[in-house]
Protein backbone atom coordinates (compact mmCIF):
# COMPACT_ATOMS: atom_id res chain seq x y z
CA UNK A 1 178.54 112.61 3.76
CA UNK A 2 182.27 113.43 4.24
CA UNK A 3 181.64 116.71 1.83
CA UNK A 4 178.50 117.78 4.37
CA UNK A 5 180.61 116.97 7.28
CA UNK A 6 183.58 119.22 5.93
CA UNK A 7 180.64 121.65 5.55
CA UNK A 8 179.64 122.01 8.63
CA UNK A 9 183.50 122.01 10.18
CA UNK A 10 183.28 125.38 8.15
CA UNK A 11 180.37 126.53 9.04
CA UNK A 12 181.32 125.72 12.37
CA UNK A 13 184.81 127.42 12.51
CA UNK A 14 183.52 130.19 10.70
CA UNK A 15 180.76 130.81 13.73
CA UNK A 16 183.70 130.43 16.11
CA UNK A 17 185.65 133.16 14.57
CA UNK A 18 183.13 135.97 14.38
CA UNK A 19 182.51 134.80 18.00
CA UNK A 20 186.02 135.53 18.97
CA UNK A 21 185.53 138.90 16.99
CA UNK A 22 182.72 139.96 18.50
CA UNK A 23 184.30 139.33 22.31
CA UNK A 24 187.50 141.91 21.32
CA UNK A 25 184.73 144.42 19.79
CA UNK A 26 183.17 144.41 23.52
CA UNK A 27 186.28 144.03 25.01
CA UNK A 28 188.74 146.32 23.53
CA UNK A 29 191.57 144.18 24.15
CA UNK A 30 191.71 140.70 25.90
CA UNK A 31 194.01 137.64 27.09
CA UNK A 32 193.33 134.71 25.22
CA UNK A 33 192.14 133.50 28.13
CA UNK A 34 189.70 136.20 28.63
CA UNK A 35 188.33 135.43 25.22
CA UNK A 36 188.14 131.34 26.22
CA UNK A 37 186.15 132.76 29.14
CA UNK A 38 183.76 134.79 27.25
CA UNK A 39 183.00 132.47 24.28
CA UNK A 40 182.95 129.39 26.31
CA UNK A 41 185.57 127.97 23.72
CA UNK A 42 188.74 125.60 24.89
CA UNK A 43 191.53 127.78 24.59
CA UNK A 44 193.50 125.58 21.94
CA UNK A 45 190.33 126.54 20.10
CA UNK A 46 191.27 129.92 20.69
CA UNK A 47 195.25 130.09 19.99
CA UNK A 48 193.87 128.64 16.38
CA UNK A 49 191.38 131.16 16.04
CA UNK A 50 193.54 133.79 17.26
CA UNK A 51 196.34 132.73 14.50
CA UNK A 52 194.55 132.69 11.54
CA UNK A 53 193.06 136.20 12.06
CA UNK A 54 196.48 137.39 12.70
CA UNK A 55 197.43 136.06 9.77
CA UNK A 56 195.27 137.51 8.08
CA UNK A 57 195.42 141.41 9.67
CA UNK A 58 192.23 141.52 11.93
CA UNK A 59 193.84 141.19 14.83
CA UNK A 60 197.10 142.62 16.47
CA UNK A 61 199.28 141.31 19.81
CA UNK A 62 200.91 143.89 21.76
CA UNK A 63 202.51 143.13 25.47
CA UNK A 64 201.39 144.28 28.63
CA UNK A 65 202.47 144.39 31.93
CA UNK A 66 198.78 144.11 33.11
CA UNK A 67 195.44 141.95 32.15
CA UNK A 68 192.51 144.18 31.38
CA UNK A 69 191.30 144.04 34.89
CA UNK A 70 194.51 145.99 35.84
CA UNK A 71 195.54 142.61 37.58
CA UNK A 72 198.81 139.98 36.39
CA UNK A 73 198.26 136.84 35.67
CA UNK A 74 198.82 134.14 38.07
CA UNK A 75 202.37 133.39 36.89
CA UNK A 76 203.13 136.40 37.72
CA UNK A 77 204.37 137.30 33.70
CA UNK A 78 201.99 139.50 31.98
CA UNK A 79 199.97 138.32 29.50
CA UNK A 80 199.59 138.82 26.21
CA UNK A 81 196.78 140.44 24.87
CA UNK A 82 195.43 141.02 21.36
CA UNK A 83 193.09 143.42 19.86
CA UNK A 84 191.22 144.44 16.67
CA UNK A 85 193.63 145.94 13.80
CA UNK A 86 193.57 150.01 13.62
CA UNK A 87 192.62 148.68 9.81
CA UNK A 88 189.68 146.40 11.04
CA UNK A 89 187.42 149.92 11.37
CA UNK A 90 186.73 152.67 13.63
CA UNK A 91 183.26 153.47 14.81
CA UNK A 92 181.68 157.58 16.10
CA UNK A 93 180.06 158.86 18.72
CA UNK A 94 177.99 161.85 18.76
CA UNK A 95 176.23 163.45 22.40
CA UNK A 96 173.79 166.29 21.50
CA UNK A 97 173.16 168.02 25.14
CA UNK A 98 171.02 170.99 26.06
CA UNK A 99 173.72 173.36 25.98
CA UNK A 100 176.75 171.24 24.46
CA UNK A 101 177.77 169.29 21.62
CA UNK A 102 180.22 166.52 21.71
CA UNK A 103 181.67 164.24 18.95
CA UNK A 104 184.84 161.61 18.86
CA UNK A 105 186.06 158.54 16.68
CA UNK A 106 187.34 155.13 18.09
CA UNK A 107 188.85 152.68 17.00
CA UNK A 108 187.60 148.77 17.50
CA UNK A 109 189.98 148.71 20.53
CA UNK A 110 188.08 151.28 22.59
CA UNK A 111 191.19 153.69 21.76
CA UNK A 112 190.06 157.47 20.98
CA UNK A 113 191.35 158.72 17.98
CA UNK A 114 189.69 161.88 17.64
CA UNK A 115 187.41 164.64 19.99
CA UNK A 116 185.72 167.55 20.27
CA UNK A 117 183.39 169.58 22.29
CA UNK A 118 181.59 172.78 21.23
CA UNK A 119 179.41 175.28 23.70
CA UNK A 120 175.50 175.44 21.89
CA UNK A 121 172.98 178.21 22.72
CA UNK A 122 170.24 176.83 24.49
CA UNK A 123 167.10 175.29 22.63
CA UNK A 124 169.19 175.57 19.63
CA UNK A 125 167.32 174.04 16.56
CA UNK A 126 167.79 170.48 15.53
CA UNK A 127 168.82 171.91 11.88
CA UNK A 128 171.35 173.65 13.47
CA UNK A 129 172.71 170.93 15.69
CA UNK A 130 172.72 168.66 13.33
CA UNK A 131 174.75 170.41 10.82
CA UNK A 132 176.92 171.40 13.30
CA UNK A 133 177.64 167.56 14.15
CA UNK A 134 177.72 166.86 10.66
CA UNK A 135 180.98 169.47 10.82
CA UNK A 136 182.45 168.55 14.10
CA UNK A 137 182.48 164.96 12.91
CA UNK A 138 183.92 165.19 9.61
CA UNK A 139 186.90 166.95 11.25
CA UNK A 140 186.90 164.43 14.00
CA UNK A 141 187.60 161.57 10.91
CA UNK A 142 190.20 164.04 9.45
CA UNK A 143 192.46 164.23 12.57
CA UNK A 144 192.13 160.59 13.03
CA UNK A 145 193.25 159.80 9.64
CA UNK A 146 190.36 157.79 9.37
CA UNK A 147 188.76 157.37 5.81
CA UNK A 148 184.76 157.87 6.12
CA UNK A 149 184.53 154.05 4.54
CA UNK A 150 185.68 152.45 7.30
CA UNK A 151 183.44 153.74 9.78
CA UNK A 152 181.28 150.92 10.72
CA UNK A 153 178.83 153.46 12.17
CA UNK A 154 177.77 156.19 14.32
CA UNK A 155 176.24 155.87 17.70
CA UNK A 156 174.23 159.06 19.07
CA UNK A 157 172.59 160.55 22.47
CA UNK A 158 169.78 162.70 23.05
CA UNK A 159 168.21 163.98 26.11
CA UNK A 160 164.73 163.43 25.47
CA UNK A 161 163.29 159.35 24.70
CA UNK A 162 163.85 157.97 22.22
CA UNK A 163 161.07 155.77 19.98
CA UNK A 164 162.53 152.29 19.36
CA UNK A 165 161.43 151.46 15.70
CA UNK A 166 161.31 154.89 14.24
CA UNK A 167 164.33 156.97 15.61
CA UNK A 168 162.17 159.81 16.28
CA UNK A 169 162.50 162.29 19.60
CA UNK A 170 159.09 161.89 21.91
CA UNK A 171 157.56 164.67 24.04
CA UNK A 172 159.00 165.52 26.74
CA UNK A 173 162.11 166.50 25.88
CA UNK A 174 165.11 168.66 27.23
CA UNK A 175 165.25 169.63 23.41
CA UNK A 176 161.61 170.91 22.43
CA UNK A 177 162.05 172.01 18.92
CA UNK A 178 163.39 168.28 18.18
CA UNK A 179 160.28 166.56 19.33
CA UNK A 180 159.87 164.39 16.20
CA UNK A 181 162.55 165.00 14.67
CA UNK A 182 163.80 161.28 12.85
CA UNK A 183 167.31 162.08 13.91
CA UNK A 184 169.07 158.79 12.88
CA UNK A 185 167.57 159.36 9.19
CA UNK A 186 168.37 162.87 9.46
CA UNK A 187 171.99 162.49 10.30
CA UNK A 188 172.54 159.41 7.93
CA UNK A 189 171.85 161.57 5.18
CA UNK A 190 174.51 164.02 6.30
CA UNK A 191 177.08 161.50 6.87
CA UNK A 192 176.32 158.70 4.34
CA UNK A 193 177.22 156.53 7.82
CA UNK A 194 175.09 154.30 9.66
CA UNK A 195 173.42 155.97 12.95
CA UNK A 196 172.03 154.64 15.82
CA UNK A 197 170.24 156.85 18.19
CA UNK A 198 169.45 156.57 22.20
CA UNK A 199 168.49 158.52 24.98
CA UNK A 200 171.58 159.79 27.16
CA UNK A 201 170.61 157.98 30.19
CA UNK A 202 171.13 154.78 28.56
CA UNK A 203 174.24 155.62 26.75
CA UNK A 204 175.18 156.76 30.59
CA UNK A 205 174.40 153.27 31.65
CA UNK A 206 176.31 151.51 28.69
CA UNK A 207 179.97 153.39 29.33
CA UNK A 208 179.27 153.16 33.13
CA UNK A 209 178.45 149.35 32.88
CA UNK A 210 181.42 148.86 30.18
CA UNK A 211 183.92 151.00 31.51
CA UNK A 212 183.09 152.85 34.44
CA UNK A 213 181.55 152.60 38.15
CA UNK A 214 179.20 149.77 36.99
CA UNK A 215 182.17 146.84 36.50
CA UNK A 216 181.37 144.08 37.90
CA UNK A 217 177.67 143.93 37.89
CA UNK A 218 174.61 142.37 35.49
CA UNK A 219 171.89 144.79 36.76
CA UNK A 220 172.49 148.27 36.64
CA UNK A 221 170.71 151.72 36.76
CA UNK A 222 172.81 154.49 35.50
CA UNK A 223 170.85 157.47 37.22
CA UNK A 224 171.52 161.07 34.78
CA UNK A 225 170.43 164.16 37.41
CA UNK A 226 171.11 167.22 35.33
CA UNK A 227 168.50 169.64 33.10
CA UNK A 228 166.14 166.46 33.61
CA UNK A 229 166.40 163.67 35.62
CA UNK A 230 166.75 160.24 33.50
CA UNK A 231 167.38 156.39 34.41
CA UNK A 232 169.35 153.85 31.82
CA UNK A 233 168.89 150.24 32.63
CA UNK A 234 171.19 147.28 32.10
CA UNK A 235 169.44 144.19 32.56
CA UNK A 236 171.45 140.58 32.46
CA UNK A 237 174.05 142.92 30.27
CA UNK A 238 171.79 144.79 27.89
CA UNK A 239 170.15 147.71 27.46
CA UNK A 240 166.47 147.88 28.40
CA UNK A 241 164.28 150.30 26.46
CA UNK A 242 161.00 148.64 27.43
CA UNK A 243 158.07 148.71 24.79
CA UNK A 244 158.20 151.90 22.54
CA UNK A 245 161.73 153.03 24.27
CA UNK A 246 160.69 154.66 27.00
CA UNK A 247 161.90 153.14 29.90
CA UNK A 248 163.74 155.39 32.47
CA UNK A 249 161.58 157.82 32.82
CA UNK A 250 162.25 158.41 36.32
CA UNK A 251 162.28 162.06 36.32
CA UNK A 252 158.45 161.85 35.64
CA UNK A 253 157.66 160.61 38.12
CA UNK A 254 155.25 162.17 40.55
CA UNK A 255 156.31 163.29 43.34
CA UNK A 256 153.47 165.42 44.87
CA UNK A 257 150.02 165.68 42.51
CA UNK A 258 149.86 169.03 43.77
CA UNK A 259 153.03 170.46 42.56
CA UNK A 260 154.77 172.88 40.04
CA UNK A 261 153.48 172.37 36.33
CA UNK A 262 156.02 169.97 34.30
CA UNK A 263 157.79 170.64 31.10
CA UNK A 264 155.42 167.45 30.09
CA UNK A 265 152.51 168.85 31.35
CA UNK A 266 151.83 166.76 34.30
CA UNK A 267 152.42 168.40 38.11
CA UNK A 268 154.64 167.28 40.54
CA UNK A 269 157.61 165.42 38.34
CA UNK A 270 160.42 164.62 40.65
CA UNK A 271 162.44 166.49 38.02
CA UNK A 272 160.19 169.62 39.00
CA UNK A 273 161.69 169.32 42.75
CA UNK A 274 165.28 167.71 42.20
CA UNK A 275 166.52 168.28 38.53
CA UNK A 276 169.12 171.39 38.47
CA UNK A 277 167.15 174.10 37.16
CA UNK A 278 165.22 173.09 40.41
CA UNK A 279 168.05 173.46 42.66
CA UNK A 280 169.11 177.06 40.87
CA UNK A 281 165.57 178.26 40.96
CA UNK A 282 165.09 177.49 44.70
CA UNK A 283 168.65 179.92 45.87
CA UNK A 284 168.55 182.48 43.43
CA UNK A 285 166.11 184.70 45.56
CA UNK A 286 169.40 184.86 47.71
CA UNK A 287 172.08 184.43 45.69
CA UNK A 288 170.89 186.46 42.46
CA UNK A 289 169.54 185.88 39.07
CA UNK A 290 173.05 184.63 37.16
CA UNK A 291 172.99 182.19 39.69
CA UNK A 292 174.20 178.54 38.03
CA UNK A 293 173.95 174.47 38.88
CA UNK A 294 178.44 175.08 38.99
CA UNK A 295 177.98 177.89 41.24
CA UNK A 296 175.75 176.35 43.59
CA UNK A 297 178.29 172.82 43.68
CA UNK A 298 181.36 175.21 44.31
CA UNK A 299 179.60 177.35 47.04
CA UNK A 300 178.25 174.19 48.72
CA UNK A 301 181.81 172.58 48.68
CA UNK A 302 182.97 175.57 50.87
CA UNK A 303 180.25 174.88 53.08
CA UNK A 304 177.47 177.43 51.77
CA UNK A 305 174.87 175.68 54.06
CA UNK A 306 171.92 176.84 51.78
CA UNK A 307 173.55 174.99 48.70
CA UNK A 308 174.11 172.05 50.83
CA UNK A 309 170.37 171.76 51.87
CA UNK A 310 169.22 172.24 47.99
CA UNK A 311 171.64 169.93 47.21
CA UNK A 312 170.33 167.33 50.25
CA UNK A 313 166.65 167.75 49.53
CA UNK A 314 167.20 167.12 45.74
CA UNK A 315 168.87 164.06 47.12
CA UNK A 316 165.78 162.91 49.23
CA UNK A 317 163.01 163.81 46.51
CA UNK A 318 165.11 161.64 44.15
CA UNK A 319 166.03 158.22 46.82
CA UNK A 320 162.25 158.15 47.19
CA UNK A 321 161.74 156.99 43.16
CA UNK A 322 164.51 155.57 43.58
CA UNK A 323 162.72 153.88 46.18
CA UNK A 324 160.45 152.60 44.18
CA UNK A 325 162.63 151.77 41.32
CA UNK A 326 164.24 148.99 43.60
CA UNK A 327 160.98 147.64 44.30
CA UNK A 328 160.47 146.94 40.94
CA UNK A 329 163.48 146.64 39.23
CA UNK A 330 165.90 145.50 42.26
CA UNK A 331 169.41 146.48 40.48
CA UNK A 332 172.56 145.56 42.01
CA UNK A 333 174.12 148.77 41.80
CA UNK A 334 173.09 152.54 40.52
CA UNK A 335 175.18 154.71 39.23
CA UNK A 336 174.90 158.37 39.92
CA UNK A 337 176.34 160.87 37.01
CA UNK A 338 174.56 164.33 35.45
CA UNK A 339 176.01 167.49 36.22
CA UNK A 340 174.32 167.51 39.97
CA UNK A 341 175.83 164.06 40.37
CA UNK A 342 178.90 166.07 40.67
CA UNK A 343 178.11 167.08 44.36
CA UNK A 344 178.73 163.34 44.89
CA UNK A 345 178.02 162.56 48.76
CA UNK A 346 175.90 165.25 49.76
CA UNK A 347 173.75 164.14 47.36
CA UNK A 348 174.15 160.55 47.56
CA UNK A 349 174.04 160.19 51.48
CA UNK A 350 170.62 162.08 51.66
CA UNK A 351 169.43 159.80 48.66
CA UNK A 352 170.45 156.50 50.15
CA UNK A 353 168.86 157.50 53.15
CA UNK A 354 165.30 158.07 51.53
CA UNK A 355 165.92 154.99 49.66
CA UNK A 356 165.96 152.48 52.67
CA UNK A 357 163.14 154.22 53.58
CA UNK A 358 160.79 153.88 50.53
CA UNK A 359 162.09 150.55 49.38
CA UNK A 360 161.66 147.47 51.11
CA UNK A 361 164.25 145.89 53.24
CA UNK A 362 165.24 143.55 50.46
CA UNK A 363 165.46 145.73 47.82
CA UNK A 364 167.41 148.31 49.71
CA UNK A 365 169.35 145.79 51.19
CA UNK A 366 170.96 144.07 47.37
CA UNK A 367 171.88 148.18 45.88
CA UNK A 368 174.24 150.26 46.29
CA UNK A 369 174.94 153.63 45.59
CA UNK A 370 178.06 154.67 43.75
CA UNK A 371 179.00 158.07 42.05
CA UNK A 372 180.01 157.95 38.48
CA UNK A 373 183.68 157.84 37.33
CA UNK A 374 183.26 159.03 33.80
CA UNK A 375 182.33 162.38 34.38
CA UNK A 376 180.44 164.47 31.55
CA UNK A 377 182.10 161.92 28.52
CA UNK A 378 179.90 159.40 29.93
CA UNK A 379 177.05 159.76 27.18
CA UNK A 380 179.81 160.45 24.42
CA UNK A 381 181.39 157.03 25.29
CA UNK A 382 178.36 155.57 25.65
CA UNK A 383 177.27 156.50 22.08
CA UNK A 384 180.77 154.96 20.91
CA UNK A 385 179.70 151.33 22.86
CA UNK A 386 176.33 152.43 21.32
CA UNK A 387 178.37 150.54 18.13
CA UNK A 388 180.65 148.59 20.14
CA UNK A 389 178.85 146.88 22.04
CA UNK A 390 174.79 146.69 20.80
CA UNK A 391 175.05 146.34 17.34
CA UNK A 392 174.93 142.75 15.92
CA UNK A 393 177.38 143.30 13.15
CA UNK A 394 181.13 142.05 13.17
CA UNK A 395 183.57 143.94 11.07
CA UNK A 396 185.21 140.93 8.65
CA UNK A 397 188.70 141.32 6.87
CA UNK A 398 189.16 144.14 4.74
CA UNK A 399 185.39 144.96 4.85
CA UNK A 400 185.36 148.94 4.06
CA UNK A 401 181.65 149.42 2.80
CA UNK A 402 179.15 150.77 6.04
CA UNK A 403 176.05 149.45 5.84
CA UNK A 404 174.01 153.15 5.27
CA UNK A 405 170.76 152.30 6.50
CA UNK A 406 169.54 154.24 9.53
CA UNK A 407 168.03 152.36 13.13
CA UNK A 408 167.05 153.53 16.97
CA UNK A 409 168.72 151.45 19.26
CA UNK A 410 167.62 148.10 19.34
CA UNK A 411 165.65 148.12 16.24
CA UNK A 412 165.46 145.52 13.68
């Protein structure tokens, strides 16, 4: 009895640890006490925990003026927080867009080591893009000294949905020529890495939620208005992809039966009134045919009153789904980001307006309306908390083999 007793102790002590391991991989860095508040363990439970993996080179200290919430502790000295050794790991992120390419390495802290950015012609083929991340990553690893084996994995972001158990790109998507495409197979070949793949809009939601204009909340809709209109959702902390990995689709949804012919083949999409190639397409009878989604923002921050009302009416179109959204969903907060989201409040006003209109009082009443913070890295980070922050897996002292098997987000 006193052998299965010792047993369990282990067992027990063992669960604890990989608990407090898991907190600093969603964390980044943390007080002790912010770790005793996460894990629900005493914080003498903690201190011991915290030793041992020091001992043993999982974890580092290092002094700060500041807790993470950019607050000092009550004494008034700074704490001390601790992190994930540089030597724990590092994890990727790439962000395939419809006319960019974006790759960068972390490491287990939420530090990044390593990124780049590179302009893509649009529709470019999936063959192409994909060999081009292949390249843009492996550099990434070289100038952040990182060795390829301790990469626990790669998350990356598509705009288009993404099918949960398979990986593979469903129709419609900003991306034709990658409509079933298995992506995360595809690029685990190149990389001999672990991949997970998600749409954009939820990698949006993730870094916004983790890092950005989301903080504090446990509802969230990240809301992506740029060549399409998308919606990530945070429920109780997590992603939610719904069923098959759809869920989000907001710019689908119809807003007059009647209307322009969608990219999916349905009329009316709110993305065929709101999304930017809208907004372009509705001024360039006046402002000419090289017209683009920056020039319009610019020209309707100097007061170009045409840009402004483009800009306003994409805003209504989209506050009535979100309208509905609320009704259904009833978020605490959504999160505006996409390269319209850059017009920030004459967008938002117009779309908070329609929104207390089309949702009912109580709905309308428990959201607001917030821009985003992150800016266009918002996907790209996301992808990074992609492995940060969804996958089950804890890195464990001086583990340096990846695990090489390919998953969507989510999957099993």
């Amino acid at each position: 009895m006193r052998k299965e007793a010792s047993g369990s102790l282990e067992s027990l002590r063992e669960l604890n640890r990989e608990r407090v391991v898991h907190t600093l991989r969603e964390l980044g860095v943390a007080s002790r006490a912010d770790i005793a508040r996460r894990t629900g363990l005493s914080r003498s439970t903690v201190s011991s925990l915290v030793a041992d993996l020091r001992g043993e080179g999982l974890i580092v200290e290092m002094d700060s003026e500041q807790g993470p919430d950019g607050t000092a502790g009550q004494s008034g000295r700074p704490p001390v927080l601790i992190g994930l050794s540089p030597s724990a790991g590092a994890v990727g992120g790439i962000d395939f867009g419809k006319r960019h390419l974006a790759v960068a390495v972390s490491d287990l802290s939420h530090a990044i080591l390593a990124e780049a950015w590179r302009e893509m012609p649009e529709d470019y083929a999936s063959a192409d893009g994909l060999d081009t991340a292949t390249e843009l990553f492996d550099a990434a690893l070289d100038e952040a000294g990182v060795p390829r084996d301790r990469v626990l994995g790669v998350g990356l972001g598509l705009p288009g949905p993404i099918h949960r158990l398979t990986g593979t790109i469903g129709s419609p998507a900003i991306l034709p020529g990658w409509v079933g495409v298995q992506v995360a197979e595809e690029m685990t070949s190149r990389l001999g890495l672990r991949v997970q793949v998600d749409n954009d809009a939820n990698l949006g939601a993730l870094s916004e939620f983790h890092w950005g204009a989301g903080r504090p909340t446990d509802s969230l809709a990240y809301l992506k208005v740029a060549t399409g209109i998308g919606a990530g959702l945070i429920v109780s902390g997590r992603l939610f992809h719904g069923a098959g990995g759809t869920a989000g689709e907001i710019g689908h949804t119809t807003v007059d039966e009647h209307g322009p012919i969608c990219r999916c083949g349905r009329r009316g999409c709110l993305e065929t009134f709101a999304a930017a190639p809208a907004v372009v397409e509705l001024l360039r009878p006046g402002l000419g045919p090289e017209l683009t989604i920056d020039d319009v923002l610019e020209r309707a921050r100097q007061g170009d009153p045409g840009c402004q009302r483009a800009i306003a009416d994409a805003g209504r179109h989209i506050g009535q789904a979100l309208g509905n959204l609320c009704n259904l969903f009833n978020p605490e907060r959504i999160v505006v980001g996409g390269s319209l989201g850059a017009a920030g409040e004459l967008l938002l006003d117009p779309m908070r307006e329609a929104l207390g209109r089309a949702a009912i009082p109580s709905a309308a009443d428990d959201v607001e309306i917030v821009p985003g913070v992150l800016g266009e890295r918002a996907e790209l980070l996301g992808a990074i908390g992609l492995v940060l922050h969804e996958a089950e897996d804890v890195p464990e002292v001086g583990a340096g083999e990846h695990l090489g098997t390919a998953t969507a987000a989510g999957a099993t």
